[in-house]
N, C-alpha and C. Protein backbone atom coordinates (compact mmCIF):
# COMPACT_ATOMS: atom_id res chain seq x y z
N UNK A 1 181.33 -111.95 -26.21
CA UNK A 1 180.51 -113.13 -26.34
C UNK A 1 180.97 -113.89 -27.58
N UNK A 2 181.32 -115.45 -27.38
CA UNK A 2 180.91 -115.94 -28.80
C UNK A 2 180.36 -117.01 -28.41
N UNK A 3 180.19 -117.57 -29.58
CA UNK A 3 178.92 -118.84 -30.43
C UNK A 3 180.12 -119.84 -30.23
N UNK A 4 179.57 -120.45 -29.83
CA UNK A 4 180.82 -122.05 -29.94
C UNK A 4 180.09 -122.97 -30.43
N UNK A 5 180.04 -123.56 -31.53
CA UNK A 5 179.29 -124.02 -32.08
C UNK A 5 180.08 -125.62 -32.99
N UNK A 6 179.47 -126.48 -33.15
CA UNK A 6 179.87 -127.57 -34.11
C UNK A 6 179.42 -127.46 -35.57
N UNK A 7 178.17 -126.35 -35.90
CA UNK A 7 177.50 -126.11 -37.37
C UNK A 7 177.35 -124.95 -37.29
N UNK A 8 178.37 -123.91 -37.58
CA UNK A 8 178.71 -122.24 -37.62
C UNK A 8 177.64 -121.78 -38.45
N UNK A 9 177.19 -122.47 -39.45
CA UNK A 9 176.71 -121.89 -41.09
C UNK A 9 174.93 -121.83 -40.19
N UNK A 10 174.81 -122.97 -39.35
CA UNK A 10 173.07 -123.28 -39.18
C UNK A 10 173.22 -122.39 -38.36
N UNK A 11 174.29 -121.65 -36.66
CA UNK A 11 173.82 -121.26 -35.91
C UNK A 11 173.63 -119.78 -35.96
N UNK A 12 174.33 -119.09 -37.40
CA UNK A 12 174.41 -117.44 -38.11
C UNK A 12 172.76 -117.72 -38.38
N UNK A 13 172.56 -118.97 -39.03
CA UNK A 13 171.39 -118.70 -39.74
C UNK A 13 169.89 -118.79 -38.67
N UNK A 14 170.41 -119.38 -37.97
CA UNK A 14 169.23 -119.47 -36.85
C UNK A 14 169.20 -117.79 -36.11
N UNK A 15 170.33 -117.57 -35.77
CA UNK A 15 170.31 -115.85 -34.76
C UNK A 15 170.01 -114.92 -36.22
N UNK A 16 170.74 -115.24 -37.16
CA UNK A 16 169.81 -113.99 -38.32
C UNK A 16 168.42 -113.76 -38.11
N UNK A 17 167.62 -115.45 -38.38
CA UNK A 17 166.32 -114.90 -38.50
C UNK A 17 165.35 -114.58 -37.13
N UNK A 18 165.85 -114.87 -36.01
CA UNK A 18 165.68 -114.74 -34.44
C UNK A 18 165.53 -113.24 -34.00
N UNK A 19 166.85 -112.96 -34.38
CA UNK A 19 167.28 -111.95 -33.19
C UNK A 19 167.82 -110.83 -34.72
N UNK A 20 167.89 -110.87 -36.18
CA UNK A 20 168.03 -110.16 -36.71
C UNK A 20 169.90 -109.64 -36.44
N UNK A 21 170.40 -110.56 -35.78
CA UNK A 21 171.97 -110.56 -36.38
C UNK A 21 172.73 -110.39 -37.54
N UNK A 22 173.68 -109.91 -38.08
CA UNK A 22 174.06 -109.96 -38.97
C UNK A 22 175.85 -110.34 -38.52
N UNK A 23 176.13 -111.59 -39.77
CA UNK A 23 177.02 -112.18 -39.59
C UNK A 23 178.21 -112.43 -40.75
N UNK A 24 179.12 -111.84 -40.48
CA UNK A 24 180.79 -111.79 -41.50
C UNK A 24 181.76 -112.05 -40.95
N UNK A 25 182.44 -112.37 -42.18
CA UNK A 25 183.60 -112.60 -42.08
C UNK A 25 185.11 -111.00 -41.94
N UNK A 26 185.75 -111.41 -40.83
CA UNK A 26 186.12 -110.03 -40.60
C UNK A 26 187.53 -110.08 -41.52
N UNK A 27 187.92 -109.53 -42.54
CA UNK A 27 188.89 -109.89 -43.27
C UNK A 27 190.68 -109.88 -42.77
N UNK A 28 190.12 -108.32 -41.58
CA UNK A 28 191.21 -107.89 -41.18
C UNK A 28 191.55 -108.44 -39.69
N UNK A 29 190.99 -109.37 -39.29
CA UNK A 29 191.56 -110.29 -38.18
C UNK A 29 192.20 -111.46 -38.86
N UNK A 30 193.42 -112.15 -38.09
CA UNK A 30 194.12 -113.02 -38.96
C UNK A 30 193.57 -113.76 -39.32
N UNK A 31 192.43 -114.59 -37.61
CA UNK A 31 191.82 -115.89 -37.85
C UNK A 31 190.62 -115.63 -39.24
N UNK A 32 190.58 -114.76 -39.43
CA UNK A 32 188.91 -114.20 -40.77
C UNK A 32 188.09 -114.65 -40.16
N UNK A 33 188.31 -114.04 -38.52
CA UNK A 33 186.99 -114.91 -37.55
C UNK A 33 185.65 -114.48 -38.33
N UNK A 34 184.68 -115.13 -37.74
CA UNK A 34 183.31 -114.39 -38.40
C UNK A 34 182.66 -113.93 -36.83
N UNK A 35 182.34 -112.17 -37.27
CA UNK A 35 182.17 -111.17 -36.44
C UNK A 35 180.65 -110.75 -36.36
N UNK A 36 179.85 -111.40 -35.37
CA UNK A 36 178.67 -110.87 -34.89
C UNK A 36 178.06 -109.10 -34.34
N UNK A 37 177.22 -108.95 -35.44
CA UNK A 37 176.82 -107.36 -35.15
C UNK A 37 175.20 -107.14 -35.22
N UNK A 38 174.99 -106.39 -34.22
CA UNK A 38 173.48 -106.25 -34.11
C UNK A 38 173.48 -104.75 -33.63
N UNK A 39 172.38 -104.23 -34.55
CA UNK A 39 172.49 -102.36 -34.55
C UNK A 39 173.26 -101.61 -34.83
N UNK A 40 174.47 -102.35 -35.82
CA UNK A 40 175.52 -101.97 -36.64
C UNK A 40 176.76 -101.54 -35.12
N UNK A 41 176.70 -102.75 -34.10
CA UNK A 41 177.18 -102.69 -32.78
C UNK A 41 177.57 -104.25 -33.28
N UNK A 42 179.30 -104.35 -33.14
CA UNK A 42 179.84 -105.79 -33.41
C UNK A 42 180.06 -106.33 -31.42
N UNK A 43 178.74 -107.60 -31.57
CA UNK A 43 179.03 -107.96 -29.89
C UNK A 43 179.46 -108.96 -29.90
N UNK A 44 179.99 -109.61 -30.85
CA UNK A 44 180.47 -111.21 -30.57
C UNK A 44 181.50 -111.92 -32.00
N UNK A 45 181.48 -112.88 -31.97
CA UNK A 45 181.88 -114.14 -33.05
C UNK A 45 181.55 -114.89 -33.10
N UNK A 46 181.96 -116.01 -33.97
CA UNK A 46 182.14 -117.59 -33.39
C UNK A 46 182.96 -118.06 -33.36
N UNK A 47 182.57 -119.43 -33.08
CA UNK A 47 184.01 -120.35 -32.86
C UNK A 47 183.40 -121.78 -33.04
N UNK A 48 184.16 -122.49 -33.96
CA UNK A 48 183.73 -123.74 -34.40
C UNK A 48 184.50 -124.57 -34.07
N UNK A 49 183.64 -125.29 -33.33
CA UNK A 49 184.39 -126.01 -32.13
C UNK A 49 184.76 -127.51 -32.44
N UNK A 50 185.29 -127.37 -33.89
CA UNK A 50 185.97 -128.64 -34.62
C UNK A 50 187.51 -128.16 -34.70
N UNK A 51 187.27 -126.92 -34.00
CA UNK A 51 189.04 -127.03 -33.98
C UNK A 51 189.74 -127.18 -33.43
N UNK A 52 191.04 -128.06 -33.42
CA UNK A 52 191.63 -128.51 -32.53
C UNK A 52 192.28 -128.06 -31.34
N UNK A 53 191.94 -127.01 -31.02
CA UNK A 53 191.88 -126.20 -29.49
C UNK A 53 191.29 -126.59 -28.64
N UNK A 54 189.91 -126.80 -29.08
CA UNK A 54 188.77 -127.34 -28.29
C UNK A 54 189.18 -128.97 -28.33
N UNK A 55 188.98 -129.79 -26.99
CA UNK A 55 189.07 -130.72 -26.60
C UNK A 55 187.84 -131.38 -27.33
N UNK A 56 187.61 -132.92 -27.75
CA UNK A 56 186.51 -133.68 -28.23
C UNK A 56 185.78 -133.75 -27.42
N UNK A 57 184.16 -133.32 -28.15
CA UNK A 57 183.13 -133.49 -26.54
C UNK A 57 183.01 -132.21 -25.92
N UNK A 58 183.33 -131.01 -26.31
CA UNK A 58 182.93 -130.12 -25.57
C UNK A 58 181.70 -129.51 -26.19
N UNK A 59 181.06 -128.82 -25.73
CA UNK A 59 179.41 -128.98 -25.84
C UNK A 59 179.10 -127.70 -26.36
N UNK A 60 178.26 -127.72 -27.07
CA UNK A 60 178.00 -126.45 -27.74
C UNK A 60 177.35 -125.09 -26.91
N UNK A 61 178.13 -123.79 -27.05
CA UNK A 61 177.69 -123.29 -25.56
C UNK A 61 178.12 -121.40 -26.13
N UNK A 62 177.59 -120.88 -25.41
CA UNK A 62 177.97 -119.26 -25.46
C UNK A 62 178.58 -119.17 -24.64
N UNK A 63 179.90 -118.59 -25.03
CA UNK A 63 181.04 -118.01 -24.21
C UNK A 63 180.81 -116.87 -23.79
N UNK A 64 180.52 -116.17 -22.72
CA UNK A 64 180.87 -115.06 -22.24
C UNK A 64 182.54 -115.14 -21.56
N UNK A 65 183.27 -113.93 -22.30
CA UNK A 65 184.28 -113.45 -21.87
C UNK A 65 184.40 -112.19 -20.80
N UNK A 66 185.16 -113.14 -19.75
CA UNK A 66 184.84 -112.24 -18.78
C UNK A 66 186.49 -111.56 -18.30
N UNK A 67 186.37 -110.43 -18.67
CA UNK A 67 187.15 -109.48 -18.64
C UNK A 67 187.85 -109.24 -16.99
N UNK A 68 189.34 -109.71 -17.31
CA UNK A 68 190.40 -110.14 -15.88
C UNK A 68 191.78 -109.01 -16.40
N UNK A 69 192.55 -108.78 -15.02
CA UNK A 69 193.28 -108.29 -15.87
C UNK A 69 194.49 -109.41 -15.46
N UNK A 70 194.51 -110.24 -14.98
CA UNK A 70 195.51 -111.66 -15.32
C UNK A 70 194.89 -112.43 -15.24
N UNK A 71 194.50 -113.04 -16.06
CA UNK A 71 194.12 -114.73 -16.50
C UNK A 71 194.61 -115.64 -15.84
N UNK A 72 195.94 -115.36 -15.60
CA UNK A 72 196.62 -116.66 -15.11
C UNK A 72 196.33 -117.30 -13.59
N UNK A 73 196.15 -115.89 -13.08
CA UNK A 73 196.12 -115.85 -11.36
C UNK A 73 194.36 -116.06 -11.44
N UNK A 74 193.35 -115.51 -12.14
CA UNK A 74 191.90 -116.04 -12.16
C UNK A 74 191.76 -117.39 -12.47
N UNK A 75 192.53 -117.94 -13.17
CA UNK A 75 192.21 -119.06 -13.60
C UNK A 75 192.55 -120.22 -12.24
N UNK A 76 193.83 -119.52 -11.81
CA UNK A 76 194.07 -120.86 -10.63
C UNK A 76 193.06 -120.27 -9.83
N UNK A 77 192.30 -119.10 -9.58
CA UNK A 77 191.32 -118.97 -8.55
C UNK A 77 189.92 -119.42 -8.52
N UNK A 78 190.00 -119.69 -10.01
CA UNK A 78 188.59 -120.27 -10.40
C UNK A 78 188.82 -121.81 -9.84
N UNK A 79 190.13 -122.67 -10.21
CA UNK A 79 189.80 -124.10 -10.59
C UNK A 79 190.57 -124.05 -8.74
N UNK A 80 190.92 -123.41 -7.72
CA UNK A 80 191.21 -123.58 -6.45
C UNK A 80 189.20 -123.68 -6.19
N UNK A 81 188.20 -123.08 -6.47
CA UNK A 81 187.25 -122.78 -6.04
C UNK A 81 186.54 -124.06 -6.98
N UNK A 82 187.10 -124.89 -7.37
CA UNK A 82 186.29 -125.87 -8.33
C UNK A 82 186.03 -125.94 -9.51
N UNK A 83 186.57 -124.65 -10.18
CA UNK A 83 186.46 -125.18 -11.67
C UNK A 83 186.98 -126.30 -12.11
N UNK A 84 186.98 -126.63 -13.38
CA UNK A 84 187.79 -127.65 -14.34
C UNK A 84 188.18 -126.29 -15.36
N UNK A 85 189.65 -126.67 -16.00
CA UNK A 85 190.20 -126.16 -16.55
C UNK A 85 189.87 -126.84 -18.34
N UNK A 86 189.49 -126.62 -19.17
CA UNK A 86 189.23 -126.99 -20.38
C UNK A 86 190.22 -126.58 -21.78
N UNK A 87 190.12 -125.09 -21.54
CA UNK A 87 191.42 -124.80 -22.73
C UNK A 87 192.38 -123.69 -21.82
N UNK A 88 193.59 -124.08 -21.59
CA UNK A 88 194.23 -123.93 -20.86
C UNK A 88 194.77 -122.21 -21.73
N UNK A 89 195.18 -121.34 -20.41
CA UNK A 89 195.56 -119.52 -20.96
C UNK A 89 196.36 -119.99 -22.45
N UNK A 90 195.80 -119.04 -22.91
CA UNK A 90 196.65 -119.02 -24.28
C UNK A 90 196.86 -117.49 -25.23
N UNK A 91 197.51 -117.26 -25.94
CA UNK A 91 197.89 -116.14 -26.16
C UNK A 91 197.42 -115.87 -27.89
N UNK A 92 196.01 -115.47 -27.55
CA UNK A 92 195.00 -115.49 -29.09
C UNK A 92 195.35 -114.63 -30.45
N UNK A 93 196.83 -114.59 -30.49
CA UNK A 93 197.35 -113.41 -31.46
C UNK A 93 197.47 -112.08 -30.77
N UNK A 94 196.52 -111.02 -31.51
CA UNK A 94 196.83 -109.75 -31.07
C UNK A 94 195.67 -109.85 -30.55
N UNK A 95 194.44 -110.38 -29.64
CA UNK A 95 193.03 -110.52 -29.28
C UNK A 95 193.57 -110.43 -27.51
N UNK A 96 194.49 -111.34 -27.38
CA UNK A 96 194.72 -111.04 -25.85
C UNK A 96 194.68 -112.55 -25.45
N UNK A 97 194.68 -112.69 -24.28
CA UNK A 97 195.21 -114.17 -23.54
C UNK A 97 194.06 -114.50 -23.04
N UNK A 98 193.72 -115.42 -23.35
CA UNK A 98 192.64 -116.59 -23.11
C UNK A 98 192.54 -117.68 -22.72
N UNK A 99 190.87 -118.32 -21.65
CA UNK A 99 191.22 -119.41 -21.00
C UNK A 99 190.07 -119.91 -20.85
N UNK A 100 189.66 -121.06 -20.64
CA UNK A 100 188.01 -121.36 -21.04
C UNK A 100 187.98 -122.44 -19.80
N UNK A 101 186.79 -122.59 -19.16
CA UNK A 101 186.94 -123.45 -17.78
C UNK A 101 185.23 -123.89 -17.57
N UNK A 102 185.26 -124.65 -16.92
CA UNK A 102 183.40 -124.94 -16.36
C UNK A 102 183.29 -124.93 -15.33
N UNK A 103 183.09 -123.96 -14.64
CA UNK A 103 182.64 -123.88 -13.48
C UNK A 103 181.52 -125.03 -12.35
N UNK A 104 182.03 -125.13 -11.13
CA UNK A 104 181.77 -126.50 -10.45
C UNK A 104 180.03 -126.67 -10.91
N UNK A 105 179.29 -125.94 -11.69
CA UNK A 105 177.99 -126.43 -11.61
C UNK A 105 178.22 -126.83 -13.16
N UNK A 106 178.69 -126.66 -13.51
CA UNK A 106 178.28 -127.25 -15.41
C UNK A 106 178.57 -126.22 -16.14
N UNK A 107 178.64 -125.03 -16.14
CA UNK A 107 178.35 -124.08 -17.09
C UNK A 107 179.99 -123.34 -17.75
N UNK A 108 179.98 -123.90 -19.18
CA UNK A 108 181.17 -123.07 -19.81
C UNK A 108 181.42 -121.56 -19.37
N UNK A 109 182.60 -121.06 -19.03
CA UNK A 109 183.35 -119.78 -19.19
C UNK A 109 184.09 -119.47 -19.96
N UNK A 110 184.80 -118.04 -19.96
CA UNK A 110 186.17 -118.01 -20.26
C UNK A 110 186.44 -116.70 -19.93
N UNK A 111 187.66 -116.74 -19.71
CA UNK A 111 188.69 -115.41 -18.70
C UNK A 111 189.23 -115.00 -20.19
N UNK A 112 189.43 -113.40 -20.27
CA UNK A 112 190.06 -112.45 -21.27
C UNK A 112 190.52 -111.14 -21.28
N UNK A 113 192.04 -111.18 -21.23
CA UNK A 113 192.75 -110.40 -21.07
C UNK A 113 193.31 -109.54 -22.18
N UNK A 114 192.22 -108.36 -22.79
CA UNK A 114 192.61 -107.74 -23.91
C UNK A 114 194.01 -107.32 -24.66
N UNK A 115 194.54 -107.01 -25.17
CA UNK A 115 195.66 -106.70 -25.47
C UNK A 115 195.61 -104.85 -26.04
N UNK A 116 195.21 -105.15 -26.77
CA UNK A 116 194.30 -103.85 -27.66
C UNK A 116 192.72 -103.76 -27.42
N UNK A 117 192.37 -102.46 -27.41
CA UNK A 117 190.95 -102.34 -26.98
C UNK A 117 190.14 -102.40 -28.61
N UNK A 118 188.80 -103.01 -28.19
CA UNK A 118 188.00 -103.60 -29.37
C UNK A 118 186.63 -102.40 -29.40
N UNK A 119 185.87 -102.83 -30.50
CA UNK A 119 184.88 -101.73 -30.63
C UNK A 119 183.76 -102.66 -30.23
N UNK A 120 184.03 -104.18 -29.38
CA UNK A 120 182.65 -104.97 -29.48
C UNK A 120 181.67 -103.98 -27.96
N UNK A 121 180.78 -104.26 -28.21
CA UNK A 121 179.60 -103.56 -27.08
C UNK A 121 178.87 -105.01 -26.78
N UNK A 122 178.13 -105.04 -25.61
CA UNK A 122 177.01 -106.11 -25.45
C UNK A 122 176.25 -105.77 -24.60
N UNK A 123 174.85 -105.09 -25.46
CA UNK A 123 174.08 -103.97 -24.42
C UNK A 123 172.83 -105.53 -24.28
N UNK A 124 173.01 -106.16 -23.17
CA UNK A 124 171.79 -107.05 -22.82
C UNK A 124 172.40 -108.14 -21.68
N UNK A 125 171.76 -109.09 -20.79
CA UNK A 125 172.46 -109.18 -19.53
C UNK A 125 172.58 -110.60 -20.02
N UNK A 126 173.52 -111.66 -19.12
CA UNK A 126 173.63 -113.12 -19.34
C UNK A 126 172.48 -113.95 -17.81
N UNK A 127 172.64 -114.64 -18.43
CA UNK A 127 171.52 -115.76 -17.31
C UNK A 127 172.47 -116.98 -17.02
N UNK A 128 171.95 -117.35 -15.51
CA UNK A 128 172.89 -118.67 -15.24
C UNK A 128 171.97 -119.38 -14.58
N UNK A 129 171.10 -120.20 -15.13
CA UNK A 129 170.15 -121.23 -13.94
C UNK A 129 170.83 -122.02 -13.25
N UNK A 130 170.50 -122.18 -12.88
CA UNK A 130 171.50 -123.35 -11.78
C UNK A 130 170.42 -124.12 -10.62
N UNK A 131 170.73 -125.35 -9.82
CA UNK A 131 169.82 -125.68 -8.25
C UNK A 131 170.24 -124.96 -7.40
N UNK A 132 171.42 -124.27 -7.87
CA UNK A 132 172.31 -123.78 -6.72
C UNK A 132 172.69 -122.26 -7.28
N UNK A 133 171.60 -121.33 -7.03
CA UNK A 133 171.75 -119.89 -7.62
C UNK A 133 173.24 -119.32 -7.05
N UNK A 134 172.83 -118.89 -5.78
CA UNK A 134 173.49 -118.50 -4.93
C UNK A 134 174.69 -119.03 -4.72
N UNK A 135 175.01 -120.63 -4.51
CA UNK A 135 176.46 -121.06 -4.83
C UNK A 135 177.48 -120.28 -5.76
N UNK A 136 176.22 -120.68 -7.25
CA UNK A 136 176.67 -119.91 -8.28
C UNK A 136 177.34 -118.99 -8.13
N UNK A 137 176.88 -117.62 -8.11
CA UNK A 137 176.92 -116.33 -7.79
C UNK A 137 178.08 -116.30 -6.46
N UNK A 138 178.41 -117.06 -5.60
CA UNK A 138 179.08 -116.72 -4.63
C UNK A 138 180.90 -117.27 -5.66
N UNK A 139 180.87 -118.24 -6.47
CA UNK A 139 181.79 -118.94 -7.31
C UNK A 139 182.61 -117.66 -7.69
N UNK A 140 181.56 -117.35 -8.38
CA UNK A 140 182.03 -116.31 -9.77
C UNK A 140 182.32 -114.71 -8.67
N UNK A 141 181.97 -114.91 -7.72
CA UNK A 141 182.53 -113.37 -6.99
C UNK A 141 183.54 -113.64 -5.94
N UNK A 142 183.69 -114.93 -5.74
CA UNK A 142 185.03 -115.37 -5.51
C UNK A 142 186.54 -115.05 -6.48
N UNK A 143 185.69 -115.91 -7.27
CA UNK A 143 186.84 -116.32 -8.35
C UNK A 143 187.49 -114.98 -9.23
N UNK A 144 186.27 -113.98 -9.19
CA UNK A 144 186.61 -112.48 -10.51
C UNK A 144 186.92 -111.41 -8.77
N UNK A 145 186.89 -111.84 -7.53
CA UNK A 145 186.93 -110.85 -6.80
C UNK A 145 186.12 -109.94 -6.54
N UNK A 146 184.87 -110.19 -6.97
CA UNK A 146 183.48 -108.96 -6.49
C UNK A 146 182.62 -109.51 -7.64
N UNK A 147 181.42 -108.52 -7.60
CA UNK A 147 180.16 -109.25 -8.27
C UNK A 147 180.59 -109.33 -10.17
N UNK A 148 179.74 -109.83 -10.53
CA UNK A 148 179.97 -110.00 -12.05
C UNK A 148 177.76 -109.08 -12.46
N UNK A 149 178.94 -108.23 -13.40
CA UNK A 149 178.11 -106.72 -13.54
C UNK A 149 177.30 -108.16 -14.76
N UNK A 150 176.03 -106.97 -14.70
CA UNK A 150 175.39 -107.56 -16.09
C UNK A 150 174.78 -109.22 -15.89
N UNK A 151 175.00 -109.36 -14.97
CA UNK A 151 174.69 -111.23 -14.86
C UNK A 151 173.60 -111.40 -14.08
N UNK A 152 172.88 -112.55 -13.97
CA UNK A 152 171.88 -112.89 -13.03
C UNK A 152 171.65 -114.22 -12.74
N UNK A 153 171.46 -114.91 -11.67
CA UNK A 153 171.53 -115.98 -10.92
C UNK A 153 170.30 -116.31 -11.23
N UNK A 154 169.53 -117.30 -11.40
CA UNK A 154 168.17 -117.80 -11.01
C UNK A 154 167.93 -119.42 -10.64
N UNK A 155 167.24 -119.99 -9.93
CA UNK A 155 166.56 -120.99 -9.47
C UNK A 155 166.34 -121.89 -10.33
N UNK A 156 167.01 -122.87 -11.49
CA UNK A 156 165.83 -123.97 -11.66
C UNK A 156 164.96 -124.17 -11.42
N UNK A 157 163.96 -124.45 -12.43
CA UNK A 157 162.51 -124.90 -11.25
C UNK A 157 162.56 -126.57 -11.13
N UNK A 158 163.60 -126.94 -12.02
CA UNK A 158 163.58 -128.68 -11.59
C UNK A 158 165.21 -128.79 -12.13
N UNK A 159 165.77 -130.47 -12.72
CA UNK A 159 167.29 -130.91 -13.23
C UNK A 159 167.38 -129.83 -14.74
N UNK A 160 168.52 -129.05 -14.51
CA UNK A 160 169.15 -128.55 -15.91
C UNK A 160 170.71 -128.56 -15.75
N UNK A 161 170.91 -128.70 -17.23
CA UNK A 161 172.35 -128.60 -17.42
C UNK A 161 172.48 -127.31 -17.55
N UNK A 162 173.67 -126.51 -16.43
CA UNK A 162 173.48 -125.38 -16.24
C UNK A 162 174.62 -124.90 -17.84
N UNK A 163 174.23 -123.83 -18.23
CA UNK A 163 174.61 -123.01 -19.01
C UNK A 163 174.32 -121.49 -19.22
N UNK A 164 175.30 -120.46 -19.50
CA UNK A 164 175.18 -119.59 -19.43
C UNK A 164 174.24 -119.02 -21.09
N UNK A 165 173.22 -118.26 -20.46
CA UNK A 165 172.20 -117.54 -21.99
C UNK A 165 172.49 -116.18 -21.81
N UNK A 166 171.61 -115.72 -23.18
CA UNK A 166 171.19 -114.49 -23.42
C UNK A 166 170.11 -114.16 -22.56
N UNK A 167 170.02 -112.66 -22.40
CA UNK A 167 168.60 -112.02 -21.95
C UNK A 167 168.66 -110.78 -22.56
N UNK A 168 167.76 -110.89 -23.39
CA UNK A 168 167.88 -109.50 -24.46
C UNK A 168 166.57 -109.13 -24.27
N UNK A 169 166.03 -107.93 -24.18
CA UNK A 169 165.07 -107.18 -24.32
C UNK A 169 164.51 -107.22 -25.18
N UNK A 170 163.41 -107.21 -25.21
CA UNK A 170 161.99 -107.34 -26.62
C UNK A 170 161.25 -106.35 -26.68
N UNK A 171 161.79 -105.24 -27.42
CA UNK A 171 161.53 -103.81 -27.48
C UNK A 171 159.51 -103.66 -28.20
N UNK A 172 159.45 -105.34 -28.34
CA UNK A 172 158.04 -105.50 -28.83
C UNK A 172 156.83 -106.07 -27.87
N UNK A 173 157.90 -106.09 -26.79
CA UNK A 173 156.64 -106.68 -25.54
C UNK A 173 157.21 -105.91 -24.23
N UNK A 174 155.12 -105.57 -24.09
CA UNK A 174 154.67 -104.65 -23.06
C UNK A 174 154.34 -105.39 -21.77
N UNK A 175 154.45 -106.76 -21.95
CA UNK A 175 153.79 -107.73 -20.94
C UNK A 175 154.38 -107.75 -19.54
N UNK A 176 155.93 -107.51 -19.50
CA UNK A 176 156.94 -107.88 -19.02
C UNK A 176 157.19 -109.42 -18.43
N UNK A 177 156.60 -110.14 -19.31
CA UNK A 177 156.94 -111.95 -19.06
C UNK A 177 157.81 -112.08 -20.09
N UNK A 178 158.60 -113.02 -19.87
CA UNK A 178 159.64 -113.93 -20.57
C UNK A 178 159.63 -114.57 -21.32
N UNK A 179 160.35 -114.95 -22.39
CA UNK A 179 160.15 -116.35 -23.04
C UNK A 179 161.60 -117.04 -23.38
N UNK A 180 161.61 -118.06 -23.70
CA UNK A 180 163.04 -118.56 -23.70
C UNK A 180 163.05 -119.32 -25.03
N UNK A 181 164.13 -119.18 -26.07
CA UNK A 181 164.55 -120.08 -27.32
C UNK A 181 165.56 -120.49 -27.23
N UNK A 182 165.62 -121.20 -28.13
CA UNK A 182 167.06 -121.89 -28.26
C UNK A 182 166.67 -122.58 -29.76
N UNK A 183 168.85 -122.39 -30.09
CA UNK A 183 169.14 -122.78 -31.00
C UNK A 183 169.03 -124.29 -31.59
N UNK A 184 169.07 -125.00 -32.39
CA UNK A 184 169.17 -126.54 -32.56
C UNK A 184 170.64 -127.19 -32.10
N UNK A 185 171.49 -126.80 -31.53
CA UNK A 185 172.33 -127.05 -30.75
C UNK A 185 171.83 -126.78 -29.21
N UNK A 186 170.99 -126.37 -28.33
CA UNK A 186 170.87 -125.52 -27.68
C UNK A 186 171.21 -124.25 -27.05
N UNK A 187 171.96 -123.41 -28.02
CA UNK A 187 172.67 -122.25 -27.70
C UNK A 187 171.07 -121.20 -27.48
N UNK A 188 170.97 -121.15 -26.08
CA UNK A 188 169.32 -120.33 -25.59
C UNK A 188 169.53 -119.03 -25.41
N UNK A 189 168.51 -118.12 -25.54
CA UNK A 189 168.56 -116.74 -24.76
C UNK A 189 167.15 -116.48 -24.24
N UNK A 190 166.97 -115.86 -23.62
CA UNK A 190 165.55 -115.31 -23.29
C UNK A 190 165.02 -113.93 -23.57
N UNK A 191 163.81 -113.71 -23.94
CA UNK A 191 163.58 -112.17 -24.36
C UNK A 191 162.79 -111.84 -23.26
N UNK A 192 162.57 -110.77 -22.77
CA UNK A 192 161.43 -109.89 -21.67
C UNK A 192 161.26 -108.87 -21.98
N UNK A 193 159.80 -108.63 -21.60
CA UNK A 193 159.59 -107.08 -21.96
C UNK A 193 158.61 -106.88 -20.89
């Protein structure tokens, strides 16, 4: 997972006091990415999306990396099935080959082809609203070749710009109802218990 963000400094500081993240700088990666860890479990980064990789105008959004073992051949299977192609495969140092796309309903991706295996974990599931659940869901098991583990489709209840969230568990609620936040960029997740 990362944070794609236009204000890196506000969106550490918003998931610190949220979700109790803790956020550094990793010294021993080249980029000195800054490395997201929660339960002393590193699940993410960011990415500040003033850099010139990222095209102008791309929208502030959580990347889920979704684990291919060729990028190249997913990627033409995604954008044969309607994606748009955004940051075209690229070869992220020693991180592995990478490719970032929006799938025909709106919602940022990206395909990742490890190189070396990492210690990140991401124990909690992603959300994709959409008008079109099921489209959805039929896209992405096209495009990855079978279902996508950990994910869940749901219904709009009216117009959204579809984007992929969090759904993290709220080890503090017995209710089992939902609630949904979001960042001042809108980077959202939802908690349930």
């Amino acid at each position: 997972m990362d944070l794609k963000t236009r204000d890196p400094a506000a969106t550490a500081t918003f998931f610190s006091h949220a979700l109790g993240w803790s956020f550094a700088v990793d010294e021993e990666d080249w980029r000195t990415a800054v490395k997201i860890s929660a339960d002393g479990h590193q699940i993410g980064s960011v990415s500040d999306l003033a850099s010139p990789v990222y095209p102008p105008g791309t929208p502030a959004h959580i990347a889920f990396y979704l684990a291919v073992d060729d990028v190249d051949r997913q990627v033409a299977a995604a954008v044969a099935n309607g994606a748009d192609l955004v940051v075209p495969a690229f070869e992220a140092g020693d991180q592995g080959r990478i490719a970032t796309l929006i799938d025909p309903f709106g919602a940022a991706f990206s395909l990742w082809r490890q190189h070396r295996p990492t210690a990140w974990t991401f124990p909690h599931r992603m959300v994709l609203e959409s008008e079109q659940p099921g489209e959805a869901r039929r896209f992405y098991e096209e495009t990855l070749g079978g279902p996508l583990p950990g994910a869940d489709f749901l219904a709009a209840p009216g117009p959204v710009t579809p984007r992929w969230e969090l759904a993290l568990a709220d080890p503090h609620s017995a209710s089992g109802s939902a609630a949904r936040l979001s960042s001042p960029e809108g980077l959202a997740f939802r908690t349930y218990g």
